[in-house]
PDB file of N, CA and C in Angstrom:
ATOM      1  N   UNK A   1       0.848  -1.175   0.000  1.00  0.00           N
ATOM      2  CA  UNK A   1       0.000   0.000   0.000  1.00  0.00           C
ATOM      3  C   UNK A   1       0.891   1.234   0.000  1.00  0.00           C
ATOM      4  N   UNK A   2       0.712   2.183  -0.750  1.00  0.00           N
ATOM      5  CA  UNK A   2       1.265   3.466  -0.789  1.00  0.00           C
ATOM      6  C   UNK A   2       1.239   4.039   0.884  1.00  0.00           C
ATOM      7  N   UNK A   3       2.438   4.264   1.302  1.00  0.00           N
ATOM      8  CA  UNK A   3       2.542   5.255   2.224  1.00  0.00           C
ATOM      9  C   UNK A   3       2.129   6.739   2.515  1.00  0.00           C
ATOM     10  N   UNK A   4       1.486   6.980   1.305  1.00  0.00           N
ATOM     11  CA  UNK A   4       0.779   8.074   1.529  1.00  0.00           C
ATOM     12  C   UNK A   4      -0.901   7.983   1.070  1.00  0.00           C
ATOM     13  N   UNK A   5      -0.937   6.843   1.882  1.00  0.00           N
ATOM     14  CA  UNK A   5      -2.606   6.748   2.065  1.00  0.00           C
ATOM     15  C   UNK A   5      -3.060   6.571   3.451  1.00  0.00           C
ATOM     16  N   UNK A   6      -4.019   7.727   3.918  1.00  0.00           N
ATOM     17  CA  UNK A   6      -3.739   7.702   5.197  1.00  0.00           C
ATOM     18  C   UNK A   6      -4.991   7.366   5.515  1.00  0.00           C
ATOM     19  N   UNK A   7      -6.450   7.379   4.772  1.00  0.00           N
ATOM     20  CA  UNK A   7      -7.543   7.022   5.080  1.00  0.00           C
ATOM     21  C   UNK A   7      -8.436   6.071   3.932  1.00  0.00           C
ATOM     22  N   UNK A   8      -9.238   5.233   4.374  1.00  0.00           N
ATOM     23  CA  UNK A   8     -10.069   4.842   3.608  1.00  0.00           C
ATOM     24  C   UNK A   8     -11.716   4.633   3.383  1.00  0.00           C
ATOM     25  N   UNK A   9     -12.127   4.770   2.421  1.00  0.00           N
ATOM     26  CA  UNK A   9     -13.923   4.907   2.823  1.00  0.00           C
ATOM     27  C   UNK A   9     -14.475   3.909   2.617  1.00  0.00           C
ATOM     28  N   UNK A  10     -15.447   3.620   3.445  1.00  0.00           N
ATOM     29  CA  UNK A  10     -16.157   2.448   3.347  1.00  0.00           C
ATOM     30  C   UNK A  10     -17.710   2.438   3.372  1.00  0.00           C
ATOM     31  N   UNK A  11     -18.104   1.847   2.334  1.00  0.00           N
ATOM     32  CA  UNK A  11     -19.494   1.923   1.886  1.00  0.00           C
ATOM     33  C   UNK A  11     -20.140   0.660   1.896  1.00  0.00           C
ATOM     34  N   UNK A  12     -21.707   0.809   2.710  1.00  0.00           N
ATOM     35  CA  UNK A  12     -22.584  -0.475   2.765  1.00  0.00           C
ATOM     36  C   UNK A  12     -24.038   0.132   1.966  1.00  0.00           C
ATOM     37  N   UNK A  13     -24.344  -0.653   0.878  1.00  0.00           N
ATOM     38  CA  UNK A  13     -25.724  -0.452   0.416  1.00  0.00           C
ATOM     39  C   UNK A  13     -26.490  -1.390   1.267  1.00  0.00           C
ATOM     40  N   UNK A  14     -27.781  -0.381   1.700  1.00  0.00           N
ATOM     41  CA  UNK A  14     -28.708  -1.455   2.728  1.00  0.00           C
ATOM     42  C   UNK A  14     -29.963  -1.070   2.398  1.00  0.00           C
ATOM     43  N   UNK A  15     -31.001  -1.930   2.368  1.00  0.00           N
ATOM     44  CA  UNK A  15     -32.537  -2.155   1.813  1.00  0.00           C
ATOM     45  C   UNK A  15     -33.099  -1.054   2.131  1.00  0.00           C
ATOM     46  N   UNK A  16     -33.869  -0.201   1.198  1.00  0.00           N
ATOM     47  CA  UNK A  16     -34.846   0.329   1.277  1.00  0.00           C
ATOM     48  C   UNK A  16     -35.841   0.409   2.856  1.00  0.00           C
ATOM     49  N   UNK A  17     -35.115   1.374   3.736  1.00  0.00           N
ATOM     50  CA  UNK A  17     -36.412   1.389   4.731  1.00  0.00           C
ATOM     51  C   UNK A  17     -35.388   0.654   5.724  1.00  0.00           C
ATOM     52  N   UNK A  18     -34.625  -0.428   5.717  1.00  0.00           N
ATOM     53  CA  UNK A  18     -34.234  -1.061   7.074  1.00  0.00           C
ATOM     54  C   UNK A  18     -32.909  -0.996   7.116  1.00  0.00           C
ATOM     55  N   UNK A  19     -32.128  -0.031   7.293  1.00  0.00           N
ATOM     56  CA  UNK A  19     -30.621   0.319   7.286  1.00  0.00           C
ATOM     57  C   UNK A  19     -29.899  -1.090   8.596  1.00  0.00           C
ATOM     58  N   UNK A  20     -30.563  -1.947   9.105  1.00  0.00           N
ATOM     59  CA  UNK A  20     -30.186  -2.985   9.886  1.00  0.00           C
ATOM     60  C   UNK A  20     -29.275  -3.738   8.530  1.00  0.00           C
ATOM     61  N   UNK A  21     -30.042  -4.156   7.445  1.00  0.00           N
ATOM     62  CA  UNK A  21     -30.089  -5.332   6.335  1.00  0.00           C
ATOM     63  C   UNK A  21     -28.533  -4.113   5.229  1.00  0.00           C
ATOM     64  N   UNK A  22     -27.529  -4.564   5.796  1.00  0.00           N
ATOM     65  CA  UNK A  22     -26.717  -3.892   4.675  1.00  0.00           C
ATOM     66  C   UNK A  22     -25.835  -4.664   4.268  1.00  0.00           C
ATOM     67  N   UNK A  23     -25.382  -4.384   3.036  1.00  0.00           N
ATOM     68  CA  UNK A  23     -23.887  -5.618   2.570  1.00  0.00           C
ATOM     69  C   UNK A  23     -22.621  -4.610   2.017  1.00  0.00           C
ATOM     70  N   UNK A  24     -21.424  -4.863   1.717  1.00  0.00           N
ATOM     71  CA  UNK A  24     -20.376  -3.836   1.493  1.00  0.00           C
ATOM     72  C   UNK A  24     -20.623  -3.691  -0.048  1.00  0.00           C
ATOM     73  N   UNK A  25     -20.348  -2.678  -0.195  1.00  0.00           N
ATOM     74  CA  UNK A  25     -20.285  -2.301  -2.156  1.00  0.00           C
ATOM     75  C   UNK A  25     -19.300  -2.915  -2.867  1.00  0.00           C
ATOM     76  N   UNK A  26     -19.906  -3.425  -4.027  1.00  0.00           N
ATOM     77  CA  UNK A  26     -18.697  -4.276  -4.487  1.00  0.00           C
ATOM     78  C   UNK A  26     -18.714  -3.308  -5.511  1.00  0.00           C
ATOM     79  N   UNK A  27     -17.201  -2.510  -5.134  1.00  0.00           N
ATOM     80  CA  UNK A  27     -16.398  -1.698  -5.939  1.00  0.00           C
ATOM     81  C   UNK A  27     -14.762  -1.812  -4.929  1.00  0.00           C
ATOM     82  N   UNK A  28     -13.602  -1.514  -5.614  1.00  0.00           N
ATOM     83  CA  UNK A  28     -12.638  -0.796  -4.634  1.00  0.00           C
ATOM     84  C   UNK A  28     -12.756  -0.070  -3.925  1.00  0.00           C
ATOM     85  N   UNK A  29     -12.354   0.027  -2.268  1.00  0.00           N
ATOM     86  CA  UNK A  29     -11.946   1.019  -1.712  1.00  0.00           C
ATOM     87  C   UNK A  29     -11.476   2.707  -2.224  1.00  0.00           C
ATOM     88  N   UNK A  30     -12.465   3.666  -1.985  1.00  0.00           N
ATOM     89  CA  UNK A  30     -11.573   4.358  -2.102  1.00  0.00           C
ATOM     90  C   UNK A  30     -10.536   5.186  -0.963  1.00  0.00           C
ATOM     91  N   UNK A  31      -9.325   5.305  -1.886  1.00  0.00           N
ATOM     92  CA  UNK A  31      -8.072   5.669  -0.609  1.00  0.00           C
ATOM     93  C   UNK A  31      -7.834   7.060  -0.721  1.00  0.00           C
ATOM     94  N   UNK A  32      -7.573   7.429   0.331  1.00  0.00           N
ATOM     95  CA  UNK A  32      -7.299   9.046   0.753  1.00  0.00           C
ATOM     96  C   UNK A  32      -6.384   9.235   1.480  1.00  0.00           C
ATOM     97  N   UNK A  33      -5.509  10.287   0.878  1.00  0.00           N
ATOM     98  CA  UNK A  33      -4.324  10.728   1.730  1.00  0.00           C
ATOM     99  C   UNK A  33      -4.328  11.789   3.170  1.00  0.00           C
ATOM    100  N   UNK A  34      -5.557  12.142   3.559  1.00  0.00           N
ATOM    101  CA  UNK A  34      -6.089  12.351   4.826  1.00  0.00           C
ATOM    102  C   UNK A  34      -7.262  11.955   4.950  1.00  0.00           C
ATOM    103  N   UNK A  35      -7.738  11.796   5.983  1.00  0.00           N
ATOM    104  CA  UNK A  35      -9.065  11.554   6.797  1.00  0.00           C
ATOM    105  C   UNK A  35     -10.362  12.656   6.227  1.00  0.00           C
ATOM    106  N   UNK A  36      -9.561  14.531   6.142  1.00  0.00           N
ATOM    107  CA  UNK A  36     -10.190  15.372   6.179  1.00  0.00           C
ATOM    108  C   UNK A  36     -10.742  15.096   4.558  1.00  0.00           C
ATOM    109  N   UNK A  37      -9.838  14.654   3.820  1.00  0.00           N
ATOM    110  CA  UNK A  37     -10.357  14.406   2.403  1.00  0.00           C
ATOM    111  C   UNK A  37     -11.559  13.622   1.867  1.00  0.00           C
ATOM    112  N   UNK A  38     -10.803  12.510   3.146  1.00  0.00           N
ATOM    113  CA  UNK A  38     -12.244  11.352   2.906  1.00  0.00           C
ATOM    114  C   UNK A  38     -13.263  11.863   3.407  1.00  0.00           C
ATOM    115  N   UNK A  39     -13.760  12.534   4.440  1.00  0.00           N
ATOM    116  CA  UNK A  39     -15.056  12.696   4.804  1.00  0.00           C
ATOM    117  C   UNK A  39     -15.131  14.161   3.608  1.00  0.00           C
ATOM    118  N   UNK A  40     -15.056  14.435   2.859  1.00  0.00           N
ATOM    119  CA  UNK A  40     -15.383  15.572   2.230  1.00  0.00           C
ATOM    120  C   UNK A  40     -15.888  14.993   1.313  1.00  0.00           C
ATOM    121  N   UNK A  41     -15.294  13.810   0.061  1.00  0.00           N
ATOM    122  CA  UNK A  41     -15.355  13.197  -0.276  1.00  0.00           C
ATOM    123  C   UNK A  41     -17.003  12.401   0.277  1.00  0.00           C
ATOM    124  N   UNK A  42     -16.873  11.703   1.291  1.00  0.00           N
ATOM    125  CA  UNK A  42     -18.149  11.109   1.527  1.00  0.00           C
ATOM    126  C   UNK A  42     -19.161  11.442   1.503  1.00  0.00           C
ATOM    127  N   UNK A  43     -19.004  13.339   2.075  1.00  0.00           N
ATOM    128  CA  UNK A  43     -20.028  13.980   2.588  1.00  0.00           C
ATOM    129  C   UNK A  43     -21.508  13.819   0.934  1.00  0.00           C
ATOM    130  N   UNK A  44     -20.178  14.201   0.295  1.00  0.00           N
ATOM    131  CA  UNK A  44     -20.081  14.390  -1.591  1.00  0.00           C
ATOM    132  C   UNK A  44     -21.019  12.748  -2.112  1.00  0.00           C
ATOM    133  N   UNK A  45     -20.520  12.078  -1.415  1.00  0.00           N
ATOM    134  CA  UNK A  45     -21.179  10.550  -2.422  1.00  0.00           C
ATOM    135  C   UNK A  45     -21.853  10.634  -1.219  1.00  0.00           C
ATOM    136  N   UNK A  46     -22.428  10.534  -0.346  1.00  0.00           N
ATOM    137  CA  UNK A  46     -23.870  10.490   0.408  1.00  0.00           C
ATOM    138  C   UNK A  46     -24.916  11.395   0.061  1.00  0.00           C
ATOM    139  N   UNK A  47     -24.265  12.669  -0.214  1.00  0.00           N
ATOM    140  CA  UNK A  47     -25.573  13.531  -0.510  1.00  0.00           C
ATOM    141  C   UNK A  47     -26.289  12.979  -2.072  1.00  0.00           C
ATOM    142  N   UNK A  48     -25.686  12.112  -3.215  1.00  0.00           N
ATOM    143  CA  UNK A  48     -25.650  11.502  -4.074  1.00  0.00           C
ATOM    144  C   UNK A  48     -26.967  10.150  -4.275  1.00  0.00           C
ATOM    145  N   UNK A  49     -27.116   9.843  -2.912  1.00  0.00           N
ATOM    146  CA  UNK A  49     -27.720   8.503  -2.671  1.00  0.00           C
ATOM    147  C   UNK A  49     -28.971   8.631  -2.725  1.00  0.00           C
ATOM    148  N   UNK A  50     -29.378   7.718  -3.080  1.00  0.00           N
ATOM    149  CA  UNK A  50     -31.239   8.382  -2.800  1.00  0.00           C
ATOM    150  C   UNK A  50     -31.575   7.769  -1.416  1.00  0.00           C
ATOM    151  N   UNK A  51     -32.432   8.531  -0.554  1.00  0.00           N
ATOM    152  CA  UNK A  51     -33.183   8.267   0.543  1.00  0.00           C
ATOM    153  C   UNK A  51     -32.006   7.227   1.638  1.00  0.00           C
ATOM    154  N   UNK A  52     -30.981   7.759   1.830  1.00  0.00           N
ATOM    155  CA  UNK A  52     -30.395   6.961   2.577  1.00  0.00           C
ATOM    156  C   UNK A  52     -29.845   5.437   2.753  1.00  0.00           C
ATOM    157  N   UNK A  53     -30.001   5.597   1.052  1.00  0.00           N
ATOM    158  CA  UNK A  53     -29.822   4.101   0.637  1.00  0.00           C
ATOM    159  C   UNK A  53     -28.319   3.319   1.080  1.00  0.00           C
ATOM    160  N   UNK A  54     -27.341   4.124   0.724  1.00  0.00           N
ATOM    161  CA  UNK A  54     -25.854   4.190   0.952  1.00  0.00           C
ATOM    162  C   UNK A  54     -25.177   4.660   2.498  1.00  0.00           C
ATOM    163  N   UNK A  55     -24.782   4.016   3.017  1.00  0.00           N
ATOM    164  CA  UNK A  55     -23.931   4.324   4.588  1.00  0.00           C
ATOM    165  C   UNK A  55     -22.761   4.375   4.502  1.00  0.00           C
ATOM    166  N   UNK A  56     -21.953   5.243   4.855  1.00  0.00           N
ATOM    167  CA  UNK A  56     -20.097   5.223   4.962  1.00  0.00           C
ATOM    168  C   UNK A  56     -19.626   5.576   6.041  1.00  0.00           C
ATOM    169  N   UNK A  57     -18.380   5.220   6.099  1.00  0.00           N
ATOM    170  CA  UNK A  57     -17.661   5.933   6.903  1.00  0.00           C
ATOM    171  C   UNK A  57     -15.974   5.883   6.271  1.00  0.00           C
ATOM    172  N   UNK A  58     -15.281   6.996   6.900  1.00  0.00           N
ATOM    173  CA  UNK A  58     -13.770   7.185   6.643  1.00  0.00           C
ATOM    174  C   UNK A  58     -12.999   6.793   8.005  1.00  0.00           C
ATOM    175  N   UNK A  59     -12.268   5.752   7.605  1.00  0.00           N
ATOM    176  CA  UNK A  59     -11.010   5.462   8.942  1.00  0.00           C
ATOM    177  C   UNK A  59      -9.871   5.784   8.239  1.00  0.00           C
ATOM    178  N   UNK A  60      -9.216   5.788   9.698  1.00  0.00           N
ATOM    179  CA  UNK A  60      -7.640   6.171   9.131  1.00  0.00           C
ATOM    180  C   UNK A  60      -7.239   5.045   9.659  1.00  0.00           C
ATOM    181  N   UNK A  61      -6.159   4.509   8.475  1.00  0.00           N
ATOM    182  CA  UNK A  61      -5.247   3.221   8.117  1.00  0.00           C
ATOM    183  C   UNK A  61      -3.740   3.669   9.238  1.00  0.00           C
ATOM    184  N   UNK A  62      -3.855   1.956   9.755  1.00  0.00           N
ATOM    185  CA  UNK A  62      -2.581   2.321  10.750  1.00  0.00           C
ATOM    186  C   UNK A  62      -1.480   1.489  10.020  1.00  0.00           C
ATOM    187  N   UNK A  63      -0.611   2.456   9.568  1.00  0.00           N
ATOM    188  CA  UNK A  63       0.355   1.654   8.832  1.00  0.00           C
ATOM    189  C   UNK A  63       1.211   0.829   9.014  1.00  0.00           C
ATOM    190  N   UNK A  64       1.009   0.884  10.813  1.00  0.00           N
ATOM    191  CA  UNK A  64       2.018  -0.564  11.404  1.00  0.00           C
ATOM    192  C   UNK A  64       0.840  -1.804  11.259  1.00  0.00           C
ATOM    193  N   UNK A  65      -0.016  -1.467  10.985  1.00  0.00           N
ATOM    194  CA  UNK A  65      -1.097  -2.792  10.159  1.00  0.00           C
ATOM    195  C   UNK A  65      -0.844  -3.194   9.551  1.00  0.00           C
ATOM    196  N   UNK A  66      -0.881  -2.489   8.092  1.00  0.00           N
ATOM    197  CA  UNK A  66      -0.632  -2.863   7.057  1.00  0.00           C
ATOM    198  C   UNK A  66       0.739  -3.228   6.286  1.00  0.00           C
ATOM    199  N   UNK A  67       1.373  -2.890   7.332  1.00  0.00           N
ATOM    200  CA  UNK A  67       2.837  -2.967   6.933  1.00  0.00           C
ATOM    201  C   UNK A  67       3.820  -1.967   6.060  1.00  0.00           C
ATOM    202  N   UNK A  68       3.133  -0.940   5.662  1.00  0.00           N
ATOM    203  CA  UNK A  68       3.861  -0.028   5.008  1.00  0.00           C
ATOM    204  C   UNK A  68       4.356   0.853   5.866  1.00  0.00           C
ATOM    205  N   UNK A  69       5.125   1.751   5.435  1.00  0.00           N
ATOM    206  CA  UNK A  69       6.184   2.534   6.082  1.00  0.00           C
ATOM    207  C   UNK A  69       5.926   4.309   5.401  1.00  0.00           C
ATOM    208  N   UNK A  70       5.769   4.985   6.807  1.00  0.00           N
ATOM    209  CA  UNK A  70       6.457   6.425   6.485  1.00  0.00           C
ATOM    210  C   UNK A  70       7.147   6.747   5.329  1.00  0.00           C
ATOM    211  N   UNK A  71       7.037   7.707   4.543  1.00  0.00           N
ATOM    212  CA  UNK A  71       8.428   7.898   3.369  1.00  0.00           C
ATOM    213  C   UNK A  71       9.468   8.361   4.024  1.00  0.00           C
ATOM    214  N   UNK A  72      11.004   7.819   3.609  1.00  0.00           N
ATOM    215  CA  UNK A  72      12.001   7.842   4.656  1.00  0.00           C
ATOM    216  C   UNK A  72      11.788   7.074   5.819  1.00  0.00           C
ATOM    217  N   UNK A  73      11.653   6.012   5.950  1.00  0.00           N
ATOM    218  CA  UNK A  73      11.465   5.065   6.881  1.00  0.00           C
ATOM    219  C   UNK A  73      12.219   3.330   6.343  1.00  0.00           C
ATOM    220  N   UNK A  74      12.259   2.812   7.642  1.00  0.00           N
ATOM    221  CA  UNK A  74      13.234   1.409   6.851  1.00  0.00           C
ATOM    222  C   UNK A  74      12.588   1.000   8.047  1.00  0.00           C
ATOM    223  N   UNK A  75      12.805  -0.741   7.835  1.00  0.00           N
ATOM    224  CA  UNK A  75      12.621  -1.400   9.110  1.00  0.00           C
ATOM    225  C   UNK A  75      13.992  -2.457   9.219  1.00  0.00           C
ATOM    226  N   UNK A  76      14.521  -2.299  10.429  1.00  0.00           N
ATOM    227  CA  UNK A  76      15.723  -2.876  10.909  1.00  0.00           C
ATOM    228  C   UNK A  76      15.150  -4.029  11.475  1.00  0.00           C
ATOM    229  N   UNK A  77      15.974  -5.018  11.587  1.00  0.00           N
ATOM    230  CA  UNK A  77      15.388  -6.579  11.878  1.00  0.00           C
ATOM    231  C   UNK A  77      16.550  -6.645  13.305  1.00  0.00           C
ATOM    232  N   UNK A  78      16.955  -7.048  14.229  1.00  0.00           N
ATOM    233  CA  UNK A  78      17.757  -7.325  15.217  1.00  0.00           C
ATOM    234  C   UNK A  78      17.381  -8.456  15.576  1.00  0.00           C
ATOM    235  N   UNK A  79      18.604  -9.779  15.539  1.00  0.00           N
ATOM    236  CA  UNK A  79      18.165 -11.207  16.335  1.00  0.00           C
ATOM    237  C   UNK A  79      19.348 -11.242  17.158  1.00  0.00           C
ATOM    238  N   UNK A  80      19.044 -11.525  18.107  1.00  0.00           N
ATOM    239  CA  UNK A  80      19.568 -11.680  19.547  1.00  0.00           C
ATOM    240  C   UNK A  80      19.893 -13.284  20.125  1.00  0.00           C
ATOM    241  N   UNK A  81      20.726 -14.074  19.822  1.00  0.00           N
ATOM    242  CA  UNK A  81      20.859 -15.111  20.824  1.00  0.00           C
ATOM    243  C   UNK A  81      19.889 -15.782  19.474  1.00  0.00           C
ATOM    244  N   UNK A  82      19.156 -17.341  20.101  1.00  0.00           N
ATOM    245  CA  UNK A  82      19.138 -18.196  19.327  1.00  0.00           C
ATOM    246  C   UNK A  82      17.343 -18.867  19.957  1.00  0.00           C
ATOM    247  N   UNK A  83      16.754 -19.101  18.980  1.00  0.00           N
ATOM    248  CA  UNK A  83      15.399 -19.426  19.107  1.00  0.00           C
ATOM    249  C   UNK A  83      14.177 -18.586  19.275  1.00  0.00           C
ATOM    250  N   UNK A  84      13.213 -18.996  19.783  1.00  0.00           N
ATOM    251  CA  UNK A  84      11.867 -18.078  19.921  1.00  0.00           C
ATOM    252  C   UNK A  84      12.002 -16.542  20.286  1.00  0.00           C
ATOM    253  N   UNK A  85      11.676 -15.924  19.951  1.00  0.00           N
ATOM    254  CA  UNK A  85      11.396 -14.512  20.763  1.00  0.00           C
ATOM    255  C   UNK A  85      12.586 -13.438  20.577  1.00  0.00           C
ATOM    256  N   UNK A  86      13.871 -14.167  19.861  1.00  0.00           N
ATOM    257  CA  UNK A  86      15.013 -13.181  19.680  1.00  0.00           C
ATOM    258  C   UNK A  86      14.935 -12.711  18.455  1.00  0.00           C
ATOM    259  N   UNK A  87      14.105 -12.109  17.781  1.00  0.00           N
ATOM    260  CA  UNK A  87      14.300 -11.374  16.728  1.00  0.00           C
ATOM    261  C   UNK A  87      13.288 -10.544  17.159  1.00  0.00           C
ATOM    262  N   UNK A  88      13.880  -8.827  17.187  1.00  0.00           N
ATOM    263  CA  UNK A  88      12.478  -7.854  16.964  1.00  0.00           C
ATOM    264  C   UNK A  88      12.637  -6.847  15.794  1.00  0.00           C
ATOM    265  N   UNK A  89      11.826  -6.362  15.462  1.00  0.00           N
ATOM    266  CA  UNK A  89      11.803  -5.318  13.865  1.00  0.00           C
ATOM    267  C   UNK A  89      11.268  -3.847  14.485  1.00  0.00           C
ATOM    268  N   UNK A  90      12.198  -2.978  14.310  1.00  0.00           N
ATOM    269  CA  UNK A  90      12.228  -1.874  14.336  1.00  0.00           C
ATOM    270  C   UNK A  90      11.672  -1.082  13.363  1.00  0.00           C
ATOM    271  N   UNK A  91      11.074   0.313  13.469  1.00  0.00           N
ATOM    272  CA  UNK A  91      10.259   0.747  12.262  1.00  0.00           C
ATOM    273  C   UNK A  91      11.584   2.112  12.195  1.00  0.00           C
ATOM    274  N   UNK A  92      12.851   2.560  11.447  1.00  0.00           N
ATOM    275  CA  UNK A  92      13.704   3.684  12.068  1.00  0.00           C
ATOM    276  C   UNK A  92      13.796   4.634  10.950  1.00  0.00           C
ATOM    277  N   UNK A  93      14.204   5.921  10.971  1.00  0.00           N
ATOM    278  CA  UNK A  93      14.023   7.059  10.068  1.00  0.00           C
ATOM    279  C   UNK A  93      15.332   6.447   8.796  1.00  0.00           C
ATOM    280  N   UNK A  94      15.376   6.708   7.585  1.00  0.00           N
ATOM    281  CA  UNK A  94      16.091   6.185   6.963  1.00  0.00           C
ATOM    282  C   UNK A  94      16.931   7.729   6.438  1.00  0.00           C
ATOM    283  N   UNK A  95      18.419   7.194   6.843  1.00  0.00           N
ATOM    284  CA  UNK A  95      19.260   8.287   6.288  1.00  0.00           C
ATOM    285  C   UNK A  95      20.087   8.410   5.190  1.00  0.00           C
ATOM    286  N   UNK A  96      19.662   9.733   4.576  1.00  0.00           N
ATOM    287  CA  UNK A  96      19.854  10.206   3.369  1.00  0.00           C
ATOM    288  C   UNK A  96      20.897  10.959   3.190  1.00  0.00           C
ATOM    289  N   UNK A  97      21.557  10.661   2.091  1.00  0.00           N
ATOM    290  CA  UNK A  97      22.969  11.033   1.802  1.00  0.00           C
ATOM    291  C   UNK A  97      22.442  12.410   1.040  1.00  0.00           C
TER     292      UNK A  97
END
């Protein structure tokens, strides 16, 4: 995942009348490089919907989740001694010549 995606929106179409009964939209995610974007963005495809048909919301992506990294960032590996539990991974600023 691009490191400069910092939020994503998420959309459920749900039945006419009973917003309980919803399923996820089968389209891609869309990704946003802030939070403030995505809900602007949402505000934008909800007012779009008819009668409340469409539900969203915008989270922000934690990139020690997903595994991507800060730009300028590296991850250092350190193993220590021998077996279970001696290796840990560091997330550290990466320096530039």
């Amino acid at each position: 995942m691009d490191p400069a995606v910092a939020a994503v929106m998420i959309l459920l179409s749900c039945s006419r009348g009973q917003t309980s009964v919803c399923r996820p939209i089968d389209s891609p995610p869309d990704l946003y490089m802030s939070v403030q974007q995505c809900r602007a963005s949402l505000k934008e495809r909800l007012a779009r919907s008819a009668n409340g048909v469409i539900i969203g919301r915008c989270r922000e992506i934690d990139l020690s989740i997903t595994g991507s990294l800060p730009a300028g960032h590296a991850i250092v590996t350190v193993t220590r001694g021998v077996g279970n539990k001696t290796v840990t991974s560091y997330i550290v600023p990466r320096k530039t010549d």
